[in-house]
Protein backbone atom coordinates (compact mmCIF):
# COMPACT_ATOMS: atom_id res chain seq x y z
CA UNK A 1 -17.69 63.41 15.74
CA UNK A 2 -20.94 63.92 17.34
CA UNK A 3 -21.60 60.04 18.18
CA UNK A 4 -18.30 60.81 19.70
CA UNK A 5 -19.46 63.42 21.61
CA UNK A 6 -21.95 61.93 23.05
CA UNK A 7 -20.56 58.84 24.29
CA UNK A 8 -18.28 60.70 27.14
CA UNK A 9 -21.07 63.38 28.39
CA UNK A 10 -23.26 60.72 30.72
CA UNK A 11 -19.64 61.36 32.94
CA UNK A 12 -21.25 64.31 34.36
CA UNK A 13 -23.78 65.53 36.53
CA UNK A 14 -26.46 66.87 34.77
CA UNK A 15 -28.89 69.85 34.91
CA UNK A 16 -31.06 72.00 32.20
CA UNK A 17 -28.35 75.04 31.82
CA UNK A 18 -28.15 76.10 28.21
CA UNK A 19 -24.53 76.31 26.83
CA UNK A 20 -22.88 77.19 23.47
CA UNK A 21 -19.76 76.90 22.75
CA UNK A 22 -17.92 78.01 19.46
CA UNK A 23 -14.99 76.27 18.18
CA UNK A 24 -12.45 77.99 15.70
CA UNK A 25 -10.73 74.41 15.32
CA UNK A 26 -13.53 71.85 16.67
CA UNK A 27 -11.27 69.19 17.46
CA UNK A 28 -12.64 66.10 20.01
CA UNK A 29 -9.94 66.71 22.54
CA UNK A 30 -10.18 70.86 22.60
CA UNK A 31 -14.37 70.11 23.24
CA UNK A 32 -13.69 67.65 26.31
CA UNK A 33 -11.17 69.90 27.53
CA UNK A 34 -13.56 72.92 27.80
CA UNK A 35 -16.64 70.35 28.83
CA UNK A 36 -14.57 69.01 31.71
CA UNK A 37 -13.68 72.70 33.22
CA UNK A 38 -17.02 73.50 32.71
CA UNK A 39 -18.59 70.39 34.62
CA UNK A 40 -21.60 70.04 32.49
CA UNK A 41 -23.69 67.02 31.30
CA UNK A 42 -26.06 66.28 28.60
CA UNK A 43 -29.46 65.98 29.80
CA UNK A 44 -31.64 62.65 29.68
CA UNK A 45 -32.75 63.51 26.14
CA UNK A 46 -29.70 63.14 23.79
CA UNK A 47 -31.78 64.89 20.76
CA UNK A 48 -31.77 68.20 22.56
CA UNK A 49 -27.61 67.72 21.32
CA UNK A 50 -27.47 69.11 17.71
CA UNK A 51 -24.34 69.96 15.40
CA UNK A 52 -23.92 72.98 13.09
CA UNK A 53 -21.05 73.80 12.05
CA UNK A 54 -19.36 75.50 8.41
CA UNK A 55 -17.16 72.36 6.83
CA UNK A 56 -14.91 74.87 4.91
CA UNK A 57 -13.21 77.52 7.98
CA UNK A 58 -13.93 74.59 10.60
CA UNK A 59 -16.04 76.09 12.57
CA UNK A 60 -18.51 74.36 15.08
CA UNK A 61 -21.07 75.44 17.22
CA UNK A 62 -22.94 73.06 19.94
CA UNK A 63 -26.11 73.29 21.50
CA UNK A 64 -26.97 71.43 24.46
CA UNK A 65 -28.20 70.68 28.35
CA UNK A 66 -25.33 71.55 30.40
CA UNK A 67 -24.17 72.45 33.97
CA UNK A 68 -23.18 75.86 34.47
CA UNK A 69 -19.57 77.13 34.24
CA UNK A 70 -18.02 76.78 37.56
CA UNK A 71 -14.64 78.38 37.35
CA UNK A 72 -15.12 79.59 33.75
CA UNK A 73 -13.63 78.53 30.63
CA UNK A 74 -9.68 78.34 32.65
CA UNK A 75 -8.34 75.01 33.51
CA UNK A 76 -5.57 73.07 33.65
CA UNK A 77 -5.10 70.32 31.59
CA UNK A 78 -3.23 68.27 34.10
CA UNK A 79 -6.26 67.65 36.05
CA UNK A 80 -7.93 65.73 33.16
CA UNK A 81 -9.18 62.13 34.19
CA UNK A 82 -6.71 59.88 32.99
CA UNK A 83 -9.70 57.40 31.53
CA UNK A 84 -11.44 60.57 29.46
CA UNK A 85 -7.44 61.41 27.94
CA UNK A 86 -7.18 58.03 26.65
CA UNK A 87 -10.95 57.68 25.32
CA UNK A 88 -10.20 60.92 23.55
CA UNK A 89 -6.86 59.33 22.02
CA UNK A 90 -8.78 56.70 20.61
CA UNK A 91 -10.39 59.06 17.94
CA UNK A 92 -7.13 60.48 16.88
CA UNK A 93 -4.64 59.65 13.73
CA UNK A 94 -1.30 59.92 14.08
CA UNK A 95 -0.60 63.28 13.21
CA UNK A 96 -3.00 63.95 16.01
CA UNK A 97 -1.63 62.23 18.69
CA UNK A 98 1.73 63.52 18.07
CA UNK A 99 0.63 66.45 18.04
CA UNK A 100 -1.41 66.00 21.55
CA UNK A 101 1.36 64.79 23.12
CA UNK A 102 3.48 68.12 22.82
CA UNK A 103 0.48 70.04 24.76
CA UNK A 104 1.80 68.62 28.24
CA UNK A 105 3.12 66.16 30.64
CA UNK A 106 -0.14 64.31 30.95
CA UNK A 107 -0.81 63.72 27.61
CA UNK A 108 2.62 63.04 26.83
CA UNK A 109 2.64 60.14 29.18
CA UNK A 110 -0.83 58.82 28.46
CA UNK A 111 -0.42 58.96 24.90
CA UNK A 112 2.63 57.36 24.33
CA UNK A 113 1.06 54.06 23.96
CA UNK A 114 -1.24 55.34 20.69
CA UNK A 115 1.88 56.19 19.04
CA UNK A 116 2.37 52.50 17.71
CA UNK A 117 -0.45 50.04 17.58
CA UNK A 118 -0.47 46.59 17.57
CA UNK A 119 0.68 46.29 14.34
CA UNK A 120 3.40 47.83 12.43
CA UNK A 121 3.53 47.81 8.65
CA UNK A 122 7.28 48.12 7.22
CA UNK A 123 7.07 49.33 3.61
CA UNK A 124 10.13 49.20 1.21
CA UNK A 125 11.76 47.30 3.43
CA UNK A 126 13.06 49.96 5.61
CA UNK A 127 13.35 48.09 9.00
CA UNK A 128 14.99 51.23 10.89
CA UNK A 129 11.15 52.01 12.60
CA UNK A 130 10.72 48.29 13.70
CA UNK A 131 14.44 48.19 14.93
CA UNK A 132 13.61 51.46 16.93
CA UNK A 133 10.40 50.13 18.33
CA UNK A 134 11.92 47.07 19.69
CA UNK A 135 14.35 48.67 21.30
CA UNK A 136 11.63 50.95 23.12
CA UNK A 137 11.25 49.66 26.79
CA UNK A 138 7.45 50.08 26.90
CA UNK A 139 6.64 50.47 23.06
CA UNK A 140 8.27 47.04 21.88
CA UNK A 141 5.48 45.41 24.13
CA UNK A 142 2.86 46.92 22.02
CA UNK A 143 3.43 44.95 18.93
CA UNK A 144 1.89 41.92 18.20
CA UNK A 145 2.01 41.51 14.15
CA UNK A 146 4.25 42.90 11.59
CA UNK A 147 3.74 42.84 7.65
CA UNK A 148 6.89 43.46 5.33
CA UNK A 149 5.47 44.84 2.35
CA UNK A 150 8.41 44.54 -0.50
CA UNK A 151 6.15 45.02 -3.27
CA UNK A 152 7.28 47.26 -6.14
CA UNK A 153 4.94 49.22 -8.35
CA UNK A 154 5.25 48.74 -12.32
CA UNK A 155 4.96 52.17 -13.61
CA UNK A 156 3.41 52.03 -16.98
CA UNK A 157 0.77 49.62 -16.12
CA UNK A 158 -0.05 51.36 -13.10
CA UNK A 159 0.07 54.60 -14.93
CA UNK A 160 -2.49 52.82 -17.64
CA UNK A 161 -4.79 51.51 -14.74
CA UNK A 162 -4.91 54.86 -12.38
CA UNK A 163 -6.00 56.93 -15.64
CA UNK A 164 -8.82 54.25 -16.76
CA UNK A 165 -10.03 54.75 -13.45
CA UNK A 166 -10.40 57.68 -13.46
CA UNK A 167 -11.71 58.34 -16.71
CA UNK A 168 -15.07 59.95 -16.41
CA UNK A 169 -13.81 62.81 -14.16
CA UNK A 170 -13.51 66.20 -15.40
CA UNK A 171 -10.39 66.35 -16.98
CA UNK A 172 -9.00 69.10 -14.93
CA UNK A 173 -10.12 67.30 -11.66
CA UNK A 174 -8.32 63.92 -12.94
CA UNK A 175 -5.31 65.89 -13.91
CA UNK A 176 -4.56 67.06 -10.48
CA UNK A 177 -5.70 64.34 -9.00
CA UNK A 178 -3.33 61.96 -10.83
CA UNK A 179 -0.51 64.37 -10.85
CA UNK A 180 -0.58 65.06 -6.82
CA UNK A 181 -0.22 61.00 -6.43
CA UNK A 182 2.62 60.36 -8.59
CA UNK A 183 3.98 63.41 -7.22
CA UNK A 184 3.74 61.63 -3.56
CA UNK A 185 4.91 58.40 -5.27
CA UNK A 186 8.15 59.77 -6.58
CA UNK A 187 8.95 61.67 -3.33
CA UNK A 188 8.07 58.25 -1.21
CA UNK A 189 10.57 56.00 -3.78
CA UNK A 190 13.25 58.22 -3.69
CA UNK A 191 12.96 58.06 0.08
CA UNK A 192 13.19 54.67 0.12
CA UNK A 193 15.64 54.14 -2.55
CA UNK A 194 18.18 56.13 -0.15
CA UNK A 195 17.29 53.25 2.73
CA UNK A 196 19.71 50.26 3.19
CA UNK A 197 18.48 47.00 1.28
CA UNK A 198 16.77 44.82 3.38
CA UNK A 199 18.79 42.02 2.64
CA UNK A 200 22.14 44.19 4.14
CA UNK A 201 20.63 44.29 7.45
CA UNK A 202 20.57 40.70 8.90
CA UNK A 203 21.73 42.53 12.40
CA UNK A 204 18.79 44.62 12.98
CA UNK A 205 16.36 42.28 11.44
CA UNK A 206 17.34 39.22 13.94
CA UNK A 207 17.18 41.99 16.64
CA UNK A 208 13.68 43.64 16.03
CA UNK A 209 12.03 40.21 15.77
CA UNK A 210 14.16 39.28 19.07
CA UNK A 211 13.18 41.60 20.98
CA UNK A 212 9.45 42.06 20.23
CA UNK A 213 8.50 39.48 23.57
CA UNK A 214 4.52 40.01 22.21
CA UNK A 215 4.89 38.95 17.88
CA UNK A 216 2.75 36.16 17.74
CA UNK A 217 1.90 37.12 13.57
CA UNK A 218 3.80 37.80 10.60
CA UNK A 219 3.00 38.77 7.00
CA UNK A 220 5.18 38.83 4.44
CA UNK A 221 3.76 40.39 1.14
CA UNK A 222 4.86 41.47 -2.39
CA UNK A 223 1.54 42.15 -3.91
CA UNK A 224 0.06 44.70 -1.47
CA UNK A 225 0.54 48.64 -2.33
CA UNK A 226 3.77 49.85 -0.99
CA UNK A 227 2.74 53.12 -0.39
CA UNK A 228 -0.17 55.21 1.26
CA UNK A 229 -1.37 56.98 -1.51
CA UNK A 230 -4.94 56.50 -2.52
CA UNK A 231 -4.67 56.57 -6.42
CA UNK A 232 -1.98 53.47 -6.23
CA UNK A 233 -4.03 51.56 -3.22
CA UNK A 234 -7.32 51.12 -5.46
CA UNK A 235 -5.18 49.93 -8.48
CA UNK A 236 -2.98 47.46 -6.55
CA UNK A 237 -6.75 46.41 -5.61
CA UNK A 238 -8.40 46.15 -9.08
CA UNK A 239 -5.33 45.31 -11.22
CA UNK A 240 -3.37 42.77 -10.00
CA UNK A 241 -0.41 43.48 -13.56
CA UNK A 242 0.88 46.59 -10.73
CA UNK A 243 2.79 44.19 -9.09
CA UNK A 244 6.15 43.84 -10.14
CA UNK A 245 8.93 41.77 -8.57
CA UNK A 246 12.66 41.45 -8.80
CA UNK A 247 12.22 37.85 -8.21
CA UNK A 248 16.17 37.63 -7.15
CA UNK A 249 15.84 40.54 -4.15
CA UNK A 250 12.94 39.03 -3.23
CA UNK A 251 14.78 35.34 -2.94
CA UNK A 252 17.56 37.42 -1.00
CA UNK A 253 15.00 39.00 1.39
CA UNK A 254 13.13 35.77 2.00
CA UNK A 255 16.20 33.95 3.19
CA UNK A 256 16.95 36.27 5.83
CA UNK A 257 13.18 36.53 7.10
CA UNK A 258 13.30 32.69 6.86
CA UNK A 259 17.12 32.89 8.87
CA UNK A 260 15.31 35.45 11.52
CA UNK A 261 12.32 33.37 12.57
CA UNK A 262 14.30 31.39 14.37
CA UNK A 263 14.82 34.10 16.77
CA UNK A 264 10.70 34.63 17.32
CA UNK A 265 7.81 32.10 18.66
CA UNK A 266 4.99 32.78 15.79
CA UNK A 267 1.87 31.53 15.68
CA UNK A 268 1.02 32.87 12.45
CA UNK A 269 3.16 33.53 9.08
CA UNK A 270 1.90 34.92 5.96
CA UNK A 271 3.87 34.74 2.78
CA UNK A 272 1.97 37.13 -0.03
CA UNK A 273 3.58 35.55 -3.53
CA UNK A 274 6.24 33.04 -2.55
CA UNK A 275 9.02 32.63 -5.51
CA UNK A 276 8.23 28.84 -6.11
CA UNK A 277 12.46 28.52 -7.79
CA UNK A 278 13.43 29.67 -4.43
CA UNK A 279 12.76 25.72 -3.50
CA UNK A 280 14.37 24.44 -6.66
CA UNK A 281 18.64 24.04 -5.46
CA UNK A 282 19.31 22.16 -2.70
CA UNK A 283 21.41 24.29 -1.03
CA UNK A 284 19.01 26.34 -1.13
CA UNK A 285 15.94 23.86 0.12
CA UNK A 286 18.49 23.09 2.93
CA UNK A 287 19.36 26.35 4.05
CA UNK A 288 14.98 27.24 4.54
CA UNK A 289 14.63 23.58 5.73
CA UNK A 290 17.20 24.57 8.91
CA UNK A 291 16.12 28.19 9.58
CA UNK A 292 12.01 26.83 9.52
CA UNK A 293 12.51 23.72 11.12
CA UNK A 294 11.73 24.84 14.58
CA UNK A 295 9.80 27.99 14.34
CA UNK A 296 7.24 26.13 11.35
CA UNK A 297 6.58 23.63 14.46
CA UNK A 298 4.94 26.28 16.18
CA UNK A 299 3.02 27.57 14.25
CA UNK A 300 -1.10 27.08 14.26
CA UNK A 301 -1.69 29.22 10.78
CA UNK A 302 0.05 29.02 7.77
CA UNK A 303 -0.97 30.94 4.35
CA UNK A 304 1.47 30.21 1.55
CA UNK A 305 0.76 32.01 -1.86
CA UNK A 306 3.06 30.35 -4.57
CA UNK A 307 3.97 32.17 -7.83
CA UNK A 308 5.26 28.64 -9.90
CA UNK A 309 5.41 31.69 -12.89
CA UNK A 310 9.52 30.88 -13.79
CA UNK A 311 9.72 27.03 -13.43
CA UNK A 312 8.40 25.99 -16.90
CA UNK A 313 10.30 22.13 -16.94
CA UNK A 314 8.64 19.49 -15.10
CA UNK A 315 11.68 18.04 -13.54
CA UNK A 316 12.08 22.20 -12.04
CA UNK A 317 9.12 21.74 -10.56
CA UNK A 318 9.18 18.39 -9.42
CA UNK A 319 12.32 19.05 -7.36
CA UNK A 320 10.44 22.64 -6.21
CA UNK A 321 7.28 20.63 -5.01
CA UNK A 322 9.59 18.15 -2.95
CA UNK A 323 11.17 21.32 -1.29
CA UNK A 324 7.84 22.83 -0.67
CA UNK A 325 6.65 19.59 0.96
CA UNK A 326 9.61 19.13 3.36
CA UNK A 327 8.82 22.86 4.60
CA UNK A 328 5.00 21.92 5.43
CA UNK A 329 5.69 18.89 6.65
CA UNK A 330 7.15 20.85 9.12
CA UNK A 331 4.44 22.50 10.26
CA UNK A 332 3.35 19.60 12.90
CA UNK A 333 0.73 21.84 14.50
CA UNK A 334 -1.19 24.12 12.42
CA UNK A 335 -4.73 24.43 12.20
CA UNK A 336 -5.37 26.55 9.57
CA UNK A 337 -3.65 26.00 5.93
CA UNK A 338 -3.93 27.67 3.22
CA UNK A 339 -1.98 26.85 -0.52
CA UNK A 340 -2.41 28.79 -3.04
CA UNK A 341 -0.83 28.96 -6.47
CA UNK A 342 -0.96 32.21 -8.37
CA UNK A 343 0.73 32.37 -11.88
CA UNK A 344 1.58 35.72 -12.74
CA UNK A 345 2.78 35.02 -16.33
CA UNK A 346 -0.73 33.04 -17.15
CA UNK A 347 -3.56 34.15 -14.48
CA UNK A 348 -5.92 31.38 -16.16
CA UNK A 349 -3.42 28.54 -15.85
CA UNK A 350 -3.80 26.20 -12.99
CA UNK A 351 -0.31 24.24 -11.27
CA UNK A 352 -0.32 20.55 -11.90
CA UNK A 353 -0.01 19.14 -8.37
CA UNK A 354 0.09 15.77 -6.97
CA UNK A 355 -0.70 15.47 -2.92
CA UNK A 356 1.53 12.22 -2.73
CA UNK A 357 4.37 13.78 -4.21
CA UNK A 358 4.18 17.08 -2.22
CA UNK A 359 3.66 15.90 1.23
CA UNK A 360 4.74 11.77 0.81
CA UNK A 361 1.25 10.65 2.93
CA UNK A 362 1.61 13.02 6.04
CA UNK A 363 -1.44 14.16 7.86
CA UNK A 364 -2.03 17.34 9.69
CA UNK A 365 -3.00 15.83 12.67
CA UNK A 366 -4.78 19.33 14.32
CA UNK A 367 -5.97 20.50 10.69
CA UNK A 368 -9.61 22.38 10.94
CA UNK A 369 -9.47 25.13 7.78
CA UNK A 370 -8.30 24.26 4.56
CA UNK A 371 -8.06 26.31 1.61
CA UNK A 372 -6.58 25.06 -2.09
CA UNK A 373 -6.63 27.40 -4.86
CA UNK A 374 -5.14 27.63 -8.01
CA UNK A 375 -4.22 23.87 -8.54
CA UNK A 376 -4.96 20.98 -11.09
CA UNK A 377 -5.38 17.97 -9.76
CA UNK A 378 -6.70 14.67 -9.59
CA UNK A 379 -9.61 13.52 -8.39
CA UNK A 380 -8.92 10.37 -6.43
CA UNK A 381 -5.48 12.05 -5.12
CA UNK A 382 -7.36 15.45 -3.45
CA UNK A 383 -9.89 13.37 -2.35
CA UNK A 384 -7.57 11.11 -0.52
CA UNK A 385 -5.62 14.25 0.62
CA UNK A 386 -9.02 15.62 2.32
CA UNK A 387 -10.39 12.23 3.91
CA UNK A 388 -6.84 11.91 5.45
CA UNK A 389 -8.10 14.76 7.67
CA UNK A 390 -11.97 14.10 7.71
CA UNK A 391 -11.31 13.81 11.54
CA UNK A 392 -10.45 17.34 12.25
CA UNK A 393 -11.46 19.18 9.36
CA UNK A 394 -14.09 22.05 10.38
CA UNK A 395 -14.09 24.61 7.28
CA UNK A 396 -13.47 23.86 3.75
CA UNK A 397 -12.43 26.35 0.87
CA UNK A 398 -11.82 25.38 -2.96
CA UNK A 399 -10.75 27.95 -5.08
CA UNK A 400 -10.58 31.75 -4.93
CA UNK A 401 -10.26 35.07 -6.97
CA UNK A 402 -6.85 34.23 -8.10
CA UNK A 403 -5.39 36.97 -10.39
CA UNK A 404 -8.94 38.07 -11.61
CA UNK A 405 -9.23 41.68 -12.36
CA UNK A 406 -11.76 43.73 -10.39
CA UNK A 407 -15.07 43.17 -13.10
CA UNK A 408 -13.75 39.72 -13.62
CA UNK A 409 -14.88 36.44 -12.08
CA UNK A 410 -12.70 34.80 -9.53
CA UNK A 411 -9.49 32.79 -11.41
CA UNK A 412 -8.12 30.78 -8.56
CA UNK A 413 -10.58 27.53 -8.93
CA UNK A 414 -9.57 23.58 -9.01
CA UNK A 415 -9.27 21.50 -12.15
CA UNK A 416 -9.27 17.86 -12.11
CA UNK A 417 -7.30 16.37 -14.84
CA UNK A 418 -8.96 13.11 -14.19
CA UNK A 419 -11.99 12.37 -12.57
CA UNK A 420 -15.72 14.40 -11.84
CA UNK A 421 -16.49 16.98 -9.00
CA UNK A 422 -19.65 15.36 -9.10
CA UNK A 423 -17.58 12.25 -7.93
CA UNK A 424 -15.45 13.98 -6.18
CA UNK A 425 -18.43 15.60 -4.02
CA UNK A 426 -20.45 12.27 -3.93
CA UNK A 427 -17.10 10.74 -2.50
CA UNK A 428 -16.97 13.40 0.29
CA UNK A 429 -20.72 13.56 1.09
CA UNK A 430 -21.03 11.77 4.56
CA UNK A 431 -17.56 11.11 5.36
CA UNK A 432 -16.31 14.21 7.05
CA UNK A 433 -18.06 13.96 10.55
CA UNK A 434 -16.83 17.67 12.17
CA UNK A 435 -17.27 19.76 8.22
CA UNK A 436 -19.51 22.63 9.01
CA UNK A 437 -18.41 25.18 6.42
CA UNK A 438 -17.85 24.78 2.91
CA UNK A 439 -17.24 27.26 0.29
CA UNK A 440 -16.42 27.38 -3.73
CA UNK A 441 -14.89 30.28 -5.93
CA UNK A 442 -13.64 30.92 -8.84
CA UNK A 443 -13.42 28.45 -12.29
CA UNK A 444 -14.37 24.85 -11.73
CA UNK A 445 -13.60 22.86 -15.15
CA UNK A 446 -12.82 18.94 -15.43
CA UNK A 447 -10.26 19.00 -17.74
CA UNK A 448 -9.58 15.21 -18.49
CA UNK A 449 -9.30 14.34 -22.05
CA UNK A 450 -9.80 10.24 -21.20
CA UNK A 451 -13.31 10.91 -20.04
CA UNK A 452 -14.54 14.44 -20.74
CA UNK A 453 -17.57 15.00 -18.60
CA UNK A 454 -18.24 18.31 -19.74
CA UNK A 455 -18.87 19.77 -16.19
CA UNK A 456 -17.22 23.18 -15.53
CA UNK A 457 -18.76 26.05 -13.29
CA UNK A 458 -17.96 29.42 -12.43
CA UNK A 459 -18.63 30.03 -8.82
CA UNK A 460 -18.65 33.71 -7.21
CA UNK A 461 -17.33 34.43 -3.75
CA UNK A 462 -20.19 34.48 -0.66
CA UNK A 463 -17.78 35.14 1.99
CA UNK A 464 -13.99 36.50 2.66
CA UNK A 465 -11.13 33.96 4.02
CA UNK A 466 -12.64 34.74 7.41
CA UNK A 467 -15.89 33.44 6.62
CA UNK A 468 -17.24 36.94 6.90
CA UNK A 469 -20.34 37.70 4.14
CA UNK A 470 -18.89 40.15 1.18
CA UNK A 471 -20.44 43.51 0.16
CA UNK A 472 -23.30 43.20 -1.93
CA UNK A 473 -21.00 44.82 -4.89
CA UNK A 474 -19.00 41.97 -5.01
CA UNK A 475 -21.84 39.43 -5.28
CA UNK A 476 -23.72 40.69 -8.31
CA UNK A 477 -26.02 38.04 -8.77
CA UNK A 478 -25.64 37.78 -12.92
CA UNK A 479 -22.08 38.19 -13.11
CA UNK A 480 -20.68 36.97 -15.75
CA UNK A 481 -16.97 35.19 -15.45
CA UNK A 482 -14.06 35.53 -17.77
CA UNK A 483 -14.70 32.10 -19.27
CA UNK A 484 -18.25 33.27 -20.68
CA UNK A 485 -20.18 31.03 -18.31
CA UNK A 486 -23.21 32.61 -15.95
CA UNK A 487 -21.67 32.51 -12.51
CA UNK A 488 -23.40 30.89 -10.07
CA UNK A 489 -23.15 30.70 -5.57
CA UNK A 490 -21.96 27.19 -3.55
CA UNK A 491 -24.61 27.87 -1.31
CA UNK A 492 -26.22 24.30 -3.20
CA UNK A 493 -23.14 22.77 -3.04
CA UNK A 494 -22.53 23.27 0.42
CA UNK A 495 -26.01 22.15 1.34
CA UNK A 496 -25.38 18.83 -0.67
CA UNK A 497 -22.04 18.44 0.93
CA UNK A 498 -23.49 18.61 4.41
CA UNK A 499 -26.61 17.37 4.33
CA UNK A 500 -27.50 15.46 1.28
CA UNK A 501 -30.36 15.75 -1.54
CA UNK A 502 -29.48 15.75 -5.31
CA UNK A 503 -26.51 16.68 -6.57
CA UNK A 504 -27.02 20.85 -7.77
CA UNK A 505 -24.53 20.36 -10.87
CA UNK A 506 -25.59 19.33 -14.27
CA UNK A 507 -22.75 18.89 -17.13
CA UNK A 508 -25.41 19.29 -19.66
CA UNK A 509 -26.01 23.02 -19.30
CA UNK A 510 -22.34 23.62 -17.97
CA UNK A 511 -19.87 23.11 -21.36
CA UNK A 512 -16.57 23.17 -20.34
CA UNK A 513 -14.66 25.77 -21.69
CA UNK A 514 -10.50 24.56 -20.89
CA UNK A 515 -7.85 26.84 -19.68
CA UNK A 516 -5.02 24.30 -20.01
CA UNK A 517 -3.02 23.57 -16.59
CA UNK A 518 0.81 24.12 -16.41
C-alpha cells in the first residue's frame, strides 16, 4: 500500500509540517481523501514516509512531511480531482469498487468503467453477465476478450489431489482448509446447475458477441478451473486427471460458439481441448466448415488443442484429420499457429499425423510462430511442412508440457516414426532465412523400427508460449523426466539451428526409451 502511497503525494505542494493520521480501516481511497482536504505533500526525502500499523484490528498510523490542515479534516468528496479518483480505483478489487461507487455521485460516475475490465471470464457457461454487458451503452465498449470456461471438475480425483497437497499441514489446519473449499465448490455448482445450458441460449449468445463492437479475442477452454477457489485452482494446475468432460455437451456448446462467430470480427480464437470426433460426420464437418468459413479468414492467431482421446480406428481419424484440415485451411491469414494434440486417455501417446493429408500442400502464406506438440510424424513430411514456410517463419516451437503432472517432465514432444532429428535439424540448418527463435520441450524419441537410431531426449521448458523466461522452479536444472532420461535445455539446439557448429545430440548416450504413438 505504501508504494501506493507514495506515488500520488508529489501532487502537492510541499512543506516540513509534521502530520499523523490514524486509520481505523486504512483503506487507499479513505487516506487520499483526508490527504487531499488536508493539502499536504511529502517532502523531497521519501524515507522520512514510514508505515506502522497492527495487521489484525487494521489499524494504520502514518508519519510524514506534510502541509498543514487548511480547513481541517471536513471535505467534500465531490471536489476530488477526477485523475486522483481514478488512480485510486486502480488499486481496488471488485468488492471495492462496488463498494466506492455507493459513497457518491462522483465516484459513481468515475468508477463505472472499473466495474468490468477488458476481459470477462464466463464460467459454467452462464452467459447472462456477458449478455448484460453487451447490452450496457458504455460498458459493452470495454470488452475486448472473452474466455468460456466449460470445464467440469472430477470429484474424486480432485478430492485425491487437493488432500496430497496438502499433506504436511497440521491436520486441523488442512481440515478446515479443505472443508471451507468444497464448501464454496458445492455452493458455486449448485448455482450454476440452476443456470440455463449454454447450448439453450443461441439468442443471447449471437447477441453478446454482436454487440461487443471492441472483441478482437476469444478463448474457449475446458481444462481451466471453473471456479475461484484457491484449493481447486492449484490442482487444475498440477493435475491435469481434474478435468472431466461430457464430451457430447461440449460438441453441443462448440457448435453454437462455432454458429456465433459469424456474428464477430476476431483476431484471435482459442480452443482449450477441442473434441477431435466433433470433425468425424460430415454433417457435422459441414455445418463448422459454413459457420468458420468467414470469421477463420480473419483471423491472425489461432491455438487449437485437440483431444484425438475417443477416435481409436484409423479410418475415424482419417476422416477427422480431413475435417480438421478444411477448417485451417481456412485460416488464409494467420500469423501465429499453434496444434496441439493432447490425449487424455494415454498422456504419453503421441497422434500419428501426416502434413499432406491434413492440409493437401497449402501454405500459410503470413505464417511467423509455429508451435506442434503432441504429434508423431515423419521426418521428410514435417520437414517439408516447415520449409513450405521458411519465408515467413520467425519463431519456432516443438513440443510442450503436454499432460505432464506438476514434478513431471514435459509430455507434449515430437516423434518421428521414420527418419532422425539429427536429419531433420541438419535439413533445416541454413534454410530458414527470417528463424530467430527456436525452442524444444518435452519427450523427443525416434521411434522408427526400419532404422532405429537410438536418439531420444527429454528437453525442459526455457520459456512460456510468449517467449517469456520461466521461474527458476520450473527449470530445475537435474530434473529428471517421466521416461527416466536426465533432462536437458534447447539452448544447443537452437544455437545449432541458427548459427551452425556441431550437432549437440549424441544417440549413444541418449537410449530411446518408446512410448508407442496412436
Amino acid at each position: 500500500m505504501l508504494p501506493h502511497l507514495a506515488k500520488f503525494l508529489h501532487l502537492f505542494p510541499s512543506s516540513r509540517t509534521f502530520l499523523l493520521i490514524h486509520s481505523k480501516c486504512a483503506s487507499v481511497f479513505q487516506l487520499f481523501a483526508i490527504f487531499r482536504s488536508a493539502h499536504f505533500s511529502l517532502a523531497s526525502t521519501l524515507p522520512q514516509l514510514r508505515w506502522a500499523g497492527s495487521p489484525s484490528d487494521h489499524e494504520a498510523v502514518l508519519y510524514g512531511s506534510c502541509s498543514r490542515v487548511r480547513h481541517g479534516l471536513s471535505f467534500n468528496m465531490e471536489s476530488l480531482p477526477v485523475e486522483l479518483v481514478r488512480l485510486v480505483y486502480e488499486y481496488c478489487d471488485l468488492d471495492s469498487v462496488k463498494a466506492l461507487r455507493l459513497q457518491c455521485r462522483l465516484f459513481g460516475a468515475v468508477g463505472i468503467e472499473f466495474l468490468v475490465g477488458e476481459h470477462v471470464d464466463v464460467l459454467g457457461g452462464t452467459i447472462s453477465r456477458l449478455h448484460s454487458i453487451s447490452t450496457h451503452e458504455y460498458l459493452k465498449n470495454r470488452v475486448e476478450s472473452v474466455t468460456l470456461n466449460f470445464t467440469e471438475v472430477d470429484e474424486y480425483t480432485t478430492r485425491h489431489a487437493s488432500f496430497l497437497q496438502h499433506y504436511l499441514e497440521e491436520p486441523e489446519e488442512r481440515n478446515a482448509r479443505l472443508a471451507s473449499s468444497w464448501a464454496q465448490y458445492y455452493e458455486a455448482k449448485k448455482r450454476q446447475t440452476a443456470s440455463p445450458l449454454f447450448d439453450s441460449q443461441p439468442e443471447l449468445v449471437s447477441e453478446s458477441f454482436r454487440n461487443l463492437p471492441n472483441f478482437k479475442h476469444l478463448e474457449v477452454t475446458f481444462t481451466k478451473c471453473p471456479f475461484h477457489i484457491d484449493v481447486l485452482e492449484q490442482v487444475f494446475k498440477d493435475v491435469p486427471g481434474c478435468r472431466k468432460m461430457d464430451r457430447e455437451q461440449s460438441t453441443k456448446n462448440l457448435a453454437l460458439v462455432a454458429s456465433a462467430l459469424k456474428e464477430t470480427s476476431l483476431s484471435s480464437l482459442t480452443i482449450d481441448r477441442f473434441p477431435l470426433e466433433t470433425l468425424r460426420l460430415p454433417d457435422e464437418r459441414r455445418r463448422w466448415f459454413d459457420c468458420v468459413s468467414s470469421s477463420f479468414a480473419q483471423l491472425s492467431t489461432l491455438n487449437l488443442t485437440i483431444d484425438p482421446s475417443v477416435l481409436k480406428l484409423p479410418a475415424q481419424r482419417f476422416k477427422a484429420i480431413k475435417g480438421l484440415g478444411s477448417l485451417l485451411r481456412c485460416a488464409t491469414n494467420v500469423t501465429n499457429l499453434s496444434l496441439t494434440f493432447h490425449n487424455y486417455s494415454m498422456p504419453k501417446h503421441k497422434f500419428i499425423i501426416w502434413f499432406d493429408t491434413l492440409l493437401e500442400g497449402y501454405t500459410f502464406e503470413k505464417l511467423s510462430d509455429l508451435k506442434l506438440e503432441g504429434i508423431s510424424c515423419a521426418e521428410e513430411d514435417l520437414r517439408d511442412f516447415i520449409l513450405r514456410h521458411a519465408s515467413t517463419l520467425e519463431r519456432l516451437r516443438l513440443g510442450g508440457r503436454g499432460l505432464a503432472k506438476a514434478y513431471e517432465g514435459g509430455l507434449g514432444g515430437i516423434h518421428l516414426c521414420q527418419g532422425t532429428f539429427r536429419s531433420l535439424f541438419a535439413s533445416l540448418r541454413n534454410r530458414l532465412p527470417k528463424l530467430e527463435r527456436v525452442h524444444l520441450e518435452g519427450d523427443f524419441e525416434c521411434v522408427s523400427v526400419e532404422r532405429p537410431s537410438g536418439e531420444a531426449y527429454s528437453f525442459r521448458g526455457t520459456t512460456d508460449d510468449n517467449w517469456k523466461d520461466m521461474a527458476d522452479e520450473y527449470r530445475a536444472r537435474w530434473a529428471v523426466a517421466a521416461t527416466g532420461r536426465m533432462m536437458r535445455d534447447c539452448v544447443d539446439f537452437e544455437r545449432y539451428l541458427l548459427q551452425g557448429g556441431r550437432y549437440p545430440g549424441s544417440a549413444a548416450v541418449s537410449p530411446a526409451v518408446v512410448a508407442p504413438a496412436q
